[in-house]
PDB file of N, CA and C in Angstrom:
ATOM      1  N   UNK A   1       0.846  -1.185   0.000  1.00  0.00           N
ATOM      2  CA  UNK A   1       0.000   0.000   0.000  1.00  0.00           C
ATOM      3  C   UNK A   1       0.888   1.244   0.000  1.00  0.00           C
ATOM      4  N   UNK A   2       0.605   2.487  -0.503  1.00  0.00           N
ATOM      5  CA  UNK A   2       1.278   3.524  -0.986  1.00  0.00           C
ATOM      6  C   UNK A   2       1.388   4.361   0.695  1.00  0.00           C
ATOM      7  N   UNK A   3       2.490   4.307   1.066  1.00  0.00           N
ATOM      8  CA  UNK A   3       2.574   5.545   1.924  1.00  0.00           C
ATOM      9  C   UNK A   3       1.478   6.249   2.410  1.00  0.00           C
ATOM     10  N   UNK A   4       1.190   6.899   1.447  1.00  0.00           N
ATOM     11  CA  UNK A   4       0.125   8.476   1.485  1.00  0.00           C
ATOM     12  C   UNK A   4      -1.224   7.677   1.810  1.00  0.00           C
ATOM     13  N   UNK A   5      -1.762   6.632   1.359  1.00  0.00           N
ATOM     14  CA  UNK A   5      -2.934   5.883   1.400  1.00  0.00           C
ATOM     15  C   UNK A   5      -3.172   5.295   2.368  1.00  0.00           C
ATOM     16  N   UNK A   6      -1.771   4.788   3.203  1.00  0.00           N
ATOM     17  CA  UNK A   6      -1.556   4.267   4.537  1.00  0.00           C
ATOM     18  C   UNK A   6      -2.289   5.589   5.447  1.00  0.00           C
ATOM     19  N   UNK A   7      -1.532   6.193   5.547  1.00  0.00           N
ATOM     20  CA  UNK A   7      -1.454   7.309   6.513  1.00  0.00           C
ATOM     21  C   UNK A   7      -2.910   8.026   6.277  1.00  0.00           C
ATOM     22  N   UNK A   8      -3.624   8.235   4.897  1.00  0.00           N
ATOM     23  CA  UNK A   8      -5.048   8.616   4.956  1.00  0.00           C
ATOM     24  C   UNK A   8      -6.100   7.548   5.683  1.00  0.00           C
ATOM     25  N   UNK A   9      -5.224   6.581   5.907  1.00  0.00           N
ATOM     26  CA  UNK A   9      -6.462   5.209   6.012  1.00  0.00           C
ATOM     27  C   UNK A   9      -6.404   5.365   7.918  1.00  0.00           C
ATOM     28  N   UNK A  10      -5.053   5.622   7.971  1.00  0.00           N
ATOM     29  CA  UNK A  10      -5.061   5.475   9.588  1.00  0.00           C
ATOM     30  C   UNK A  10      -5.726   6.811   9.855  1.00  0.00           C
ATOM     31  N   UNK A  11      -5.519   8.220   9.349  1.00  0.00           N
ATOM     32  CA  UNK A  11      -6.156   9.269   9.901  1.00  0.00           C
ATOM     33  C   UNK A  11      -7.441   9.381   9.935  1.00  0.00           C
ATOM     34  N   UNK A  12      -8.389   8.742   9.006  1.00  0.00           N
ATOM     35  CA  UNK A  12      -9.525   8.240   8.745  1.00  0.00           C
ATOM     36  C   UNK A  12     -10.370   7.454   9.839  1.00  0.00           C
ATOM     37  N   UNK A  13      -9.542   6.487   9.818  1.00  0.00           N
ATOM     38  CA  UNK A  13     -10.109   5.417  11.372  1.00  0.00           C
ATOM     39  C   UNK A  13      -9.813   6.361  12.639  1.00  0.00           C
ATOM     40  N   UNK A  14      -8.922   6.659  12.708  1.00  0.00           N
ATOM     41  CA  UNK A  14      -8.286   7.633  13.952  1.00  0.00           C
ATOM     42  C   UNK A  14      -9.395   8.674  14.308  1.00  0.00           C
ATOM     43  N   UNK A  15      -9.920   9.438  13.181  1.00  0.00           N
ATOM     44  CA  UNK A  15     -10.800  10.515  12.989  1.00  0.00           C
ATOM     45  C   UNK A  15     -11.984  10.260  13.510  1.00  0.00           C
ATOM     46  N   UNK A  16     -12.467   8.888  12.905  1.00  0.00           N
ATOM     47  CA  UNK A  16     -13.897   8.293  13.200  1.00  0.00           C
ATOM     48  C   UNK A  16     -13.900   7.950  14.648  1.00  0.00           C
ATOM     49  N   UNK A  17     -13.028   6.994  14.817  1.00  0.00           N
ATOM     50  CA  UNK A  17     -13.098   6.376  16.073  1.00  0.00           C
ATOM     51  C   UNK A  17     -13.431   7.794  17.524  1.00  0.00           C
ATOM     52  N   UNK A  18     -12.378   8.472  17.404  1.00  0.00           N
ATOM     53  CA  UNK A  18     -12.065   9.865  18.365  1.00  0.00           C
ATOM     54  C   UNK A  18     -13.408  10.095  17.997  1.00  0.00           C
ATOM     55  N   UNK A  19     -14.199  10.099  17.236  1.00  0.00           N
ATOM     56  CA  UNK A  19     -15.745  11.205  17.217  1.00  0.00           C
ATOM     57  C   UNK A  19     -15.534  12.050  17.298  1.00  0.00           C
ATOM     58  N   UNK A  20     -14.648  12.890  16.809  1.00  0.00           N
ATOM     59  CA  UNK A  20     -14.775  14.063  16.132  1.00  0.00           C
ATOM     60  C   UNK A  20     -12.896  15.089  15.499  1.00  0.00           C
ATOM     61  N   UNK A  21     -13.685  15.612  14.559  1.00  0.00           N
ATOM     62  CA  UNK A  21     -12.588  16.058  14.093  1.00  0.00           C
ATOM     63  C   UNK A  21     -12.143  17.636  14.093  1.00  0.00           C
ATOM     64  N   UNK A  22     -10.756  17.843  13.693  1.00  0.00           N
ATOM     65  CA  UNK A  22     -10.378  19.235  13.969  1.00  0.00           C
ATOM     66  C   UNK A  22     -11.668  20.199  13.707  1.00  0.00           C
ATOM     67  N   UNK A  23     -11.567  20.892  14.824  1.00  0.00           N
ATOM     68  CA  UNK A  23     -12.446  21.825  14.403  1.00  0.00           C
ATOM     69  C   UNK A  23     -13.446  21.894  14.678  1.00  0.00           C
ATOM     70  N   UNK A  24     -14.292  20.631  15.027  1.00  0.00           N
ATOM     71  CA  UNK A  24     -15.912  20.019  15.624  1.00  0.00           C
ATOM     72  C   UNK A  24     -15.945  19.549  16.902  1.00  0.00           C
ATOM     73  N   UNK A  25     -16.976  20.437  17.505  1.00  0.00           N
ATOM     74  CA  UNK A  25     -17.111  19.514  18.838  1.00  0.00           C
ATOM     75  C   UNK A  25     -17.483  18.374  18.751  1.00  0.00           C
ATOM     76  N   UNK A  26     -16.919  17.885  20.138  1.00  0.00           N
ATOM     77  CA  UNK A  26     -17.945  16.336  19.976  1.00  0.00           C
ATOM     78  C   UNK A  26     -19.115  15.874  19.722  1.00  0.00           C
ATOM     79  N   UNK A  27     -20.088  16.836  20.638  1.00  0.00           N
ATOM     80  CA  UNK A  27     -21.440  16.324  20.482  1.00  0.00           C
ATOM     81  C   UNK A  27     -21.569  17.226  19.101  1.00  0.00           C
ATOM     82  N   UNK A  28     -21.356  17.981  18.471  1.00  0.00           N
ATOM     83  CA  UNK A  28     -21.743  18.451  17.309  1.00  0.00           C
ATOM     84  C   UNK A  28     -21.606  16.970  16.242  1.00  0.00           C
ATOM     85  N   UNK A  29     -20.781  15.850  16.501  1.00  0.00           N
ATOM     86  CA  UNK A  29     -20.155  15.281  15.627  1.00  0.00           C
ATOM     87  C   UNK A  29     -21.020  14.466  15.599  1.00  0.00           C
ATOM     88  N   UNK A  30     -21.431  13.732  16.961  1.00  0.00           N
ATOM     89  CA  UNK A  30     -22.023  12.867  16.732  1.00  0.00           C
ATOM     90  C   UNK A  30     -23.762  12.703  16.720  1.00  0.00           C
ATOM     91  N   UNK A  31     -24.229  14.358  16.502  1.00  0.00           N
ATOM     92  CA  UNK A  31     -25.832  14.283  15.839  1.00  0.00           C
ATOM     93  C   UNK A  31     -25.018  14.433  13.846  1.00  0.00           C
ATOM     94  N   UNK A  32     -23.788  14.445  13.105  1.00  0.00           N
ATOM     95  CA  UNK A  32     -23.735  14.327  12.121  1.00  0.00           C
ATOM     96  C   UNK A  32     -23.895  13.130  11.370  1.00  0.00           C
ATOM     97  N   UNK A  33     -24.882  12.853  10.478  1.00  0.00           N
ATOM     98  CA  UNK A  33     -24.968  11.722   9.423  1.00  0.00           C
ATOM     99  C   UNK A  33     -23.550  10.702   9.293  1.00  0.00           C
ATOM    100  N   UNK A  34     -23.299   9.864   9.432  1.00  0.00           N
ATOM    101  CA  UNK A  34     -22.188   8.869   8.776  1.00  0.00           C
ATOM    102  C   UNK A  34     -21.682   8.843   8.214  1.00  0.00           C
ATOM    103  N   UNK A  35     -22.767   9.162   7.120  1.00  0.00           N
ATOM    104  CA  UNK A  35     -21.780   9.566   5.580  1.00  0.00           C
ATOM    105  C   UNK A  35     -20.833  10.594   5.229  1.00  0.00           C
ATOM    106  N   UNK A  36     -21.591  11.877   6.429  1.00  0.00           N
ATOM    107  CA  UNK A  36     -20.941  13.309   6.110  1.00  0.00           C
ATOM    108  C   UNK A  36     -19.964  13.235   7.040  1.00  0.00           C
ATOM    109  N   UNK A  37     -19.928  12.061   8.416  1.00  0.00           N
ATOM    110  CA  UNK A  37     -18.322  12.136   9.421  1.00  0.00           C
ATOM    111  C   UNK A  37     -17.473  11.220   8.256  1.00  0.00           C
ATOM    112  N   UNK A  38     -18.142  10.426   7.689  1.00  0.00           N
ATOM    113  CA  UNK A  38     -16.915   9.983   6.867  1.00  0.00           C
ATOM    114  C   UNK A  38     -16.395  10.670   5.860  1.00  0.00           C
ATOM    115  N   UNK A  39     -17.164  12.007   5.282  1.00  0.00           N
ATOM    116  CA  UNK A  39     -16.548  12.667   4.228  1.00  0.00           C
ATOM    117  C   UNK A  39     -15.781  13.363   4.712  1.00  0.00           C
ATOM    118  N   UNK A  40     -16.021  13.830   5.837  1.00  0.00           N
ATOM    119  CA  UNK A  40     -15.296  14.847   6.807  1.00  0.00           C
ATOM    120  C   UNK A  40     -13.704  14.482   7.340  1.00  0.00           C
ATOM    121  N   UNK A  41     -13.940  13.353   7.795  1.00  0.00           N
ATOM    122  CA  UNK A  41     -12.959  12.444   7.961  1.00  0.00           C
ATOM    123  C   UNK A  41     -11.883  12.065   7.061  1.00  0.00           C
ATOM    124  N   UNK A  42     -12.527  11.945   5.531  1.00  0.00           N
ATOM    125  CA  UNK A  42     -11.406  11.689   4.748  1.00  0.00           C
ATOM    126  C   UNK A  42     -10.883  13.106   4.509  1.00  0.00           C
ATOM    127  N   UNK A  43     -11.730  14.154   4.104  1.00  0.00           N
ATOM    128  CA  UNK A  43     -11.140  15.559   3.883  1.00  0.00           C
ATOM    129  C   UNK A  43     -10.051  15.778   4.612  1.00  0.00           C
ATOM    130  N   UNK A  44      -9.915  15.428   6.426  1.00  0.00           N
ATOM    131  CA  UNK A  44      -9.162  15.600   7.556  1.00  0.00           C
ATOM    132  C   UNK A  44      -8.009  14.987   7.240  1.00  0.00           C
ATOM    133  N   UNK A  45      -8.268  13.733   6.503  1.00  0.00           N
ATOM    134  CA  UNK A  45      -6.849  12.416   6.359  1.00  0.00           C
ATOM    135  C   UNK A  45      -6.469  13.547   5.109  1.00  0.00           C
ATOM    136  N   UNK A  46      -7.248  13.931   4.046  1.00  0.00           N
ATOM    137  CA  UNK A  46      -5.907  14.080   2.968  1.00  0.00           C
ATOM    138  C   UNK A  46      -5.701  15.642   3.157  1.00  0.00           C
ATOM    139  N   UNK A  47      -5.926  16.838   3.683  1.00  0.00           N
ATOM    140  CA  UNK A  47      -5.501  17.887   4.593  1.00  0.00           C
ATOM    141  C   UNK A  47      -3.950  17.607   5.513  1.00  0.00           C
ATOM    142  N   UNK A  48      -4.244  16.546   6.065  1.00  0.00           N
ATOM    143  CA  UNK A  48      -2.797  16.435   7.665  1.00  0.00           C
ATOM    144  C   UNK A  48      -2.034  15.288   6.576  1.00  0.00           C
ATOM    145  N   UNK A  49      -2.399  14.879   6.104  1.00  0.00           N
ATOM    146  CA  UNK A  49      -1.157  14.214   5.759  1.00  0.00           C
ATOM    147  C   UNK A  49      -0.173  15.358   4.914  1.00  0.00           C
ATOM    148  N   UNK A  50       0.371  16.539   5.441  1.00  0.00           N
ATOM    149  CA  UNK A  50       0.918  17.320   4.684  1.00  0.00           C
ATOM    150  C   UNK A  50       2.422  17.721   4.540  1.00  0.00           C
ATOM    151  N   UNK A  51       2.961  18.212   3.946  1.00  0.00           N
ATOM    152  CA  UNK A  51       4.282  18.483   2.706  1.00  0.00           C
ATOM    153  C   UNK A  51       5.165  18.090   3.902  1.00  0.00           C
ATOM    154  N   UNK A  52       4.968  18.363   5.136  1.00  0.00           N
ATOM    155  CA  UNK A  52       6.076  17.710   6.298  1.00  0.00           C
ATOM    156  C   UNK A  52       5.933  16.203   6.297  1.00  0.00           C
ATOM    157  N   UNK A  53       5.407  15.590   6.467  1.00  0.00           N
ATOM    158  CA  UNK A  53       4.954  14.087   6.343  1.00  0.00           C
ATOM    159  C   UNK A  53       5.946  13.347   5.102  1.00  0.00           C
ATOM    160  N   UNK A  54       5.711  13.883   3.831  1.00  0.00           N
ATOM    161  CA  UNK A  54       6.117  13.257   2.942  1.00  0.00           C
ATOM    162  C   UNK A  54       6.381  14.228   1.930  1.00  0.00           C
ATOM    163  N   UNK A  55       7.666  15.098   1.767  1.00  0.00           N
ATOM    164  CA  UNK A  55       7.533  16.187   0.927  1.00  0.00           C
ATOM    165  C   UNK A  55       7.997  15.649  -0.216  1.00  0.00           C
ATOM    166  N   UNK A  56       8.535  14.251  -0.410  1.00  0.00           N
ATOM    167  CA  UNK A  56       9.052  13.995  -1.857  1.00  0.00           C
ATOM    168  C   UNK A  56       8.100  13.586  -2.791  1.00  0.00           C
ATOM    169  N   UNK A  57       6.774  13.859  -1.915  1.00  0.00           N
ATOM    170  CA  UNK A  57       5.353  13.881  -3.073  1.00  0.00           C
ATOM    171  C   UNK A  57       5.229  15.082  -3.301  1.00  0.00           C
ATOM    172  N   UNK A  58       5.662  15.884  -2.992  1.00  0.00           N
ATOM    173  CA  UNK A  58       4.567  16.808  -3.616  1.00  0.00           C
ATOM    174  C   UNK A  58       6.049  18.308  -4.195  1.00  0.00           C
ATOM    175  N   UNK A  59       5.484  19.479  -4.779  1.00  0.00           N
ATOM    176  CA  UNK A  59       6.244  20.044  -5.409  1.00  0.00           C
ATOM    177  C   UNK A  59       6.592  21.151  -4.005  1.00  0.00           C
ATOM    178  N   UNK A  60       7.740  22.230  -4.538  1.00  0.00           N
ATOM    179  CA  UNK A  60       8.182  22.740  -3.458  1.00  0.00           C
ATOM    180  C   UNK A  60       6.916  24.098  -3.450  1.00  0.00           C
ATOM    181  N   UNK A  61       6.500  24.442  -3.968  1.00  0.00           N
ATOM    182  CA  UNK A  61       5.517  25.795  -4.809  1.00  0.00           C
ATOM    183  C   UNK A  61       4.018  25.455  -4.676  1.00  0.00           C
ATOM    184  N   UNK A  62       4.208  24.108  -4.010  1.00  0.00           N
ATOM    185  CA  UNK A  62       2.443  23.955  -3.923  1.00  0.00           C
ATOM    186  C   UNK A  62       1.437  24.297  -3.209  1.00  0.00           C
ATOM    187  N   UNK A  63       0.410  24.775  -3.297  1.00  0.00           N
ATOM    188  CA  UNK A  63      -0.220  25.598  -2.604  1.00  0.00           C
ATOM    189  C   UNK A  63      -0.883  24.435  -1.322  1.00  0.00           C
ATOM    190  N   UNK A  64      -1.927  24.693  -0.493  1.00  0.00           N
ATOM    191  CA  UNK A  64      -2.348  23.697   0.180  1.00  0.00           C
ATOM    192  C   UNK A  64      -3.722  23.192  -0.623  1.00  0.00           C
ATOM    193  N   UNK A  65      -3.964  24.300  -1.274  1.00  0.00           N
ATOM    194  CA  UNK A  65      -5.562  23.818  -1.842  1.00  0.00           C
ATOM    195  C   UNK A  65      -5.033  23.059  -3.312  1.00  0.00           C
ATOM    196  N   UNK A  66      -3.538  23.018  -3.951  1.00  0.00           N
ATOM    197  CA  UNK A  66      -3.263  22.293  -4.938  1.00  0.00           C
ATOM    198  C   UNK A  66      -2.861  20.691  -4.195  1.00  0.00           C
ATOM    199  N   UNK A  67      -2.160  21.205  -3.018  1.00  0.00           N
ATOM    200  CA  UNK A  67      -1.586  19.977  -2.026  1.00  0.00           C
ATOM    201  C   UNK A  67      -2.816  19.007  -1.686  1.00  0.00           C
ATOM    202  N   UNK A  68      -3.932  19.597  -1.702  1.00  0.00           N
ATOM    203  CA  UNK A  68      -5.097  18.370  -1.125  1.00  0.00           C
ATOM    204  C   UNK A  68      -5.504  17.767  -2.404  1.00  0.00           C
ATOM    205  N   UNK A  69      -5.411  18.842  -3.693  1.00  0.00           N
ATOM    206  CA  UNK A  69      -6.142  18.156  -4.780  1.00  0.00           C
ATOM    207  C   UNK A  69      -5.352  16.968  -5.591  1.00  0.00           C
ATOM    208  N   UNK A  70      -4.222  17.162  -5.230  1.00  0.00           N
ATOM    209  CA  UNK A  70      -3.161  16.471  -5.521  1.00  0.00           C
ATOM    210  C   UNK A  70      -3.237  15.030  -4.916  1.00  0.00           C
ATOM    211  N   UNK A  71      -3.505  15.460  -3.517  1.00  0.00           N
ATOM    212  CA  UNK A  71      -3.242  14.138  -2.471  1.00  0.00           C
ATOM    213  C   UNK A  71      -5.008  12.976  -2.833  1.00  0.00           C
ATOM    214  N   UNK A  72      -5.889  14.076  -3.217  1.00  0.00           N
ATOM    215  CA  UNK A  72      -7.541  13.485  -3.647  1.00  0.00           C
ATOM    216  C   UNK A  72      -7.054  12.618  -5.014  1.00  0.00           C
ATOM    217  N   UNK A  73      -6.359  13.157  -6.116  1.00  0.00           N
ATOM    218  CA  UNK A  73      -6.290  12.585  -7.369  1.00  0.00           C
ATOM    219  C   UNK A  73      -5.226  11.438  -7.071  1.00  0.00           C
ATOM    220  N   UNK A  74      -4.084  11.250  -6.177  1.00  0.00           N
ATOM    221  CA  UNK A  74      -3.233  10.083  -5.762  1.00  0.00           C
ATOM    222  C   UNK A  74      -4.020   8.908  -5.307  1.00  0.00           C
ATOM    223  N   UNK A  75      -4.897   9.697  -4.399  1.00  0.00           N
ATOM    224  CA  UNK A  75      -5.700   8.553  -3.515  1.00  0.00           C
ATOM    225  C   UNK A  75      -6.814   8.023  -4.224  1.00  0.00           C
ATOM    226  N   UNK A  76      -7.585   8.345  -5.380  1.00  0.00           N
ATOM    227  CA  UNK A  76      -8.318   7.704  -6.794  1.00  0.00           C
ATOM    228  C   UNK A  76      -8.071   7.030  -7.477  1.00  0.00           C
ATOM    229  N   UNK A  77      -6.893   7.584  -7.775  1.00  0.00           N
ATOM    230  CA  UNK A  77      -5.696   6.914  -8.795  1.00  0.00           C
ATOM    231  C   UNK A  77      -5.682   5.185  -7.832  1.00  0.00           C
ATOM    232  N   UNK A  78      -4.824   5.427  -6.913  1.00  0.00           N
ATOM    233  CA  UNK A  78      -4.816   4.280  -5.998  1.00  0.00           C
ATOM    234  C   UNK A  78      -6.328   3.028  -6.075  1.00  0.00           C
ATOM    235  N   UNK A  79      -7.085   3.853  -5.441  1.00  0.00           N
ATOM    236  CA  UNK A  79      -8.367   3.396  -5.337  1.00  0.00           C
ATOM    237  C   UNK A  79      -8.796   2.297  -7.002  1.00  0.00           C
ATOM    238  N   UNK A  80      -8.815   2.852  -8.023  1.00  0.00           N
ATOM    239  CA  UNK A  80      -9.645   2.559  -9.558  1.00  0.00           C
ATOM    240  C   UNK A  80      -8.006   0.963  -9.792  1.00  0.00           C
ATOM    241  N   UNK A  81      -7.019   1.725  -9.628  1.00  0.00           N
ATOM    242  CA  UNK A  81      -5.780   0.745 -10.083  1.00  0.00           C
ATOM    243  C   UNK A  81      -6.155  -0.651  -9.491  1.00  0.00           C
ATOM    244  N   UNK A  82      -6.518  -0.378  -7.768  1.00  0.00           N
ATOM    245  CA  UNK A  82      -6.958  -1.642  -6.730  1.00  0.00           C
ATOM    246  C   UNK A  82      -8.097  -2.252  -7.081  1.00  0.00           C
ATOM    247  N   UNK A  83      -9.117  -1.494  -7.735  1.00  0.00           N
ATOM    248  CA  UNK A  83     -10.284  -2.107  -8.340  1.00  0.00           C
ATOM    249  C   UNK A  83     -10.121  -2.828  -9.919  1.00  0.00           C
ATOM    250  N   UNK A  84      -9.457  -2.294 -10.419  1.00  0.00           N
ATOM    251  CA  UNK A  84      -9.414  -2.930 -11.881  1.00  0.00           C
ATOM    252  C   UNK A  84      -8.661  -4.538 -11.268  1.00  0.00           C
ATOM    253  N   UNK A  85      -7.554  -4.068 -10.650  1.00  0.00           N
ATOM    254  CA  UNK A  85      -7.085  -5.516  -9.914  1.00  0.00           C
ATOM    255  C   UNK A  85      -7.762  -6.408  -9.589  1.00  0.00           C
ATOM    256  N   UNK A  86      -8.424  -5.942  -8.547  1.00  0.00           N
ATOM    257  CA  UNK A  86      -9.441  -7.446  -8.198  1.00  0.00           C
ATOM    258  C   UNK A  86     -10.505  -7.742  -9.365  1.00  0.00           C
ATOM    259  N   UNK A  87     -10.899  -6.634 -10.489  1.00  0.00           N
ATOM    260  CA  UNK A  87     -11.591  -7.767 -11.335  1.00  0.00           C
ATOM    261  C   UNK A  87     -10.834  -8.177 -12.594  1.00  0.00           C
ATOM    262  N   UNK A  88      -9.767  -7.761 -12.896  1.00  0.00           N
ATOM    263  CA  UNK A  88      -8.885  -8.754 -13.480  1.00  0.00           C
ATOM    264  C   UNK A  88      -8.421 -10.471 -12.920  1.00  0.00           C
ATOM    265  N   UNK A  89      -8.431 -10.189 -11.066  1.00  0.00           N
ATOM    266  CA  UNK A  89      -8.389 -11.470 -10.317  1.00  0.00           C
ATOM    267  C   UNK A  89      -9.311 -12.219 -10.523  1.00  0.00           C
ATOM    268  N   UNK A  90     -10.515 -11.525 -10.304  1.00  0.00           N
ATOM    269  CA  UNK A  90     -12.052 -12.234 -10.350  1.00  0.00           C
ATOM    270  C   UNK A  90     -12.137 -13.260 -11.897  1.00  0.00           C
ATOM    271  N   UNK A  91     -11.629 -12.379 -13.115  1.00  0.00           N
ATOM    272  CA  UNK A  91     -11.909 -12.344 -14.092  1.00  0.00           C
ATOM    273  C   UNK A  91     -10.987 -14.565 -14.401  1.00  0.00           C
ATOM    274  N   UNK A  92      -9.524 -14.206 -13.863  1.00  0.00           N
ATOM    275  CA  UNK A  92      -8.786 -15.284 -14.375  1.00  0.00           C
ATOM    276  C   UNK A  92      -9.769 -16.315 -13.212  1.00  0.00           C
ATOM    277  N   UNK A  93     -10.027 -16.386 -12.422  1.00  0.00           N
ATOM    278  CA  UNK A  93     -10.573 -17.071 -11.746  1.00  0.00           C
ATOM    279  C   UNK A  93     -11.962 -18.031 -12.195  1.00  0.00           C
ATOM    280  N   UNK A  94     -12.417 -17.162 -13.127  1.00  0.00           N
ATOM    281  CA  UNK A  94     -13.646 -18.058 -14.410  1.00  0.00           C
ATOM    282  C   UNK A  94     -13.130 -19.293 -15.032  1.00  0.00           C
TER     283      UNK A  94
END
């Protein structure tokens, strides 16, 4: 697993688990929908995982709002590559 995907996956669980994230109170967090602590949550993972963490991803000039879009299109990229995989697996398995 890629570094950056690691570290979004742990900030993610980390995020959820704690009930709540930078910025939100607790009980604010937990009258929020599931879906929206988990969107919230991933926003949080690919935000902190930043240019200190791992600067040989990213450029020296990058902004933070290029730095997240960057770290969103890595972590897709990742995501579609892992999916074509398993149904190429699925596929020889016929």
């Amino acid at each position: 697993m890629h570094p950056l995907v690691a570290l979004a996956y742990t900030t993610i669980v980390n995020t959820l688990e704690k009930g709540e994230a930078k910025g939100h109170e607790k009980d604010g967090w937990r009258t929020t929908p599931k879906e929206v602590q988990l969107l919230k949550a991933i926003r949080h993972a690919i935000t902190s995982i930043g240019l200190a963490n791992y600067p040989e991803y990213f450029k020296d000039d990058e902004t933070d709002i290029e730095h997240g879009e960057q770290a969103l299109v890595r972590f897709d990229m990742y995501l579609r590559n892992l999916l074509d995989e398993r149904k190429r697996s699925e596929q020889s398995r016929k």
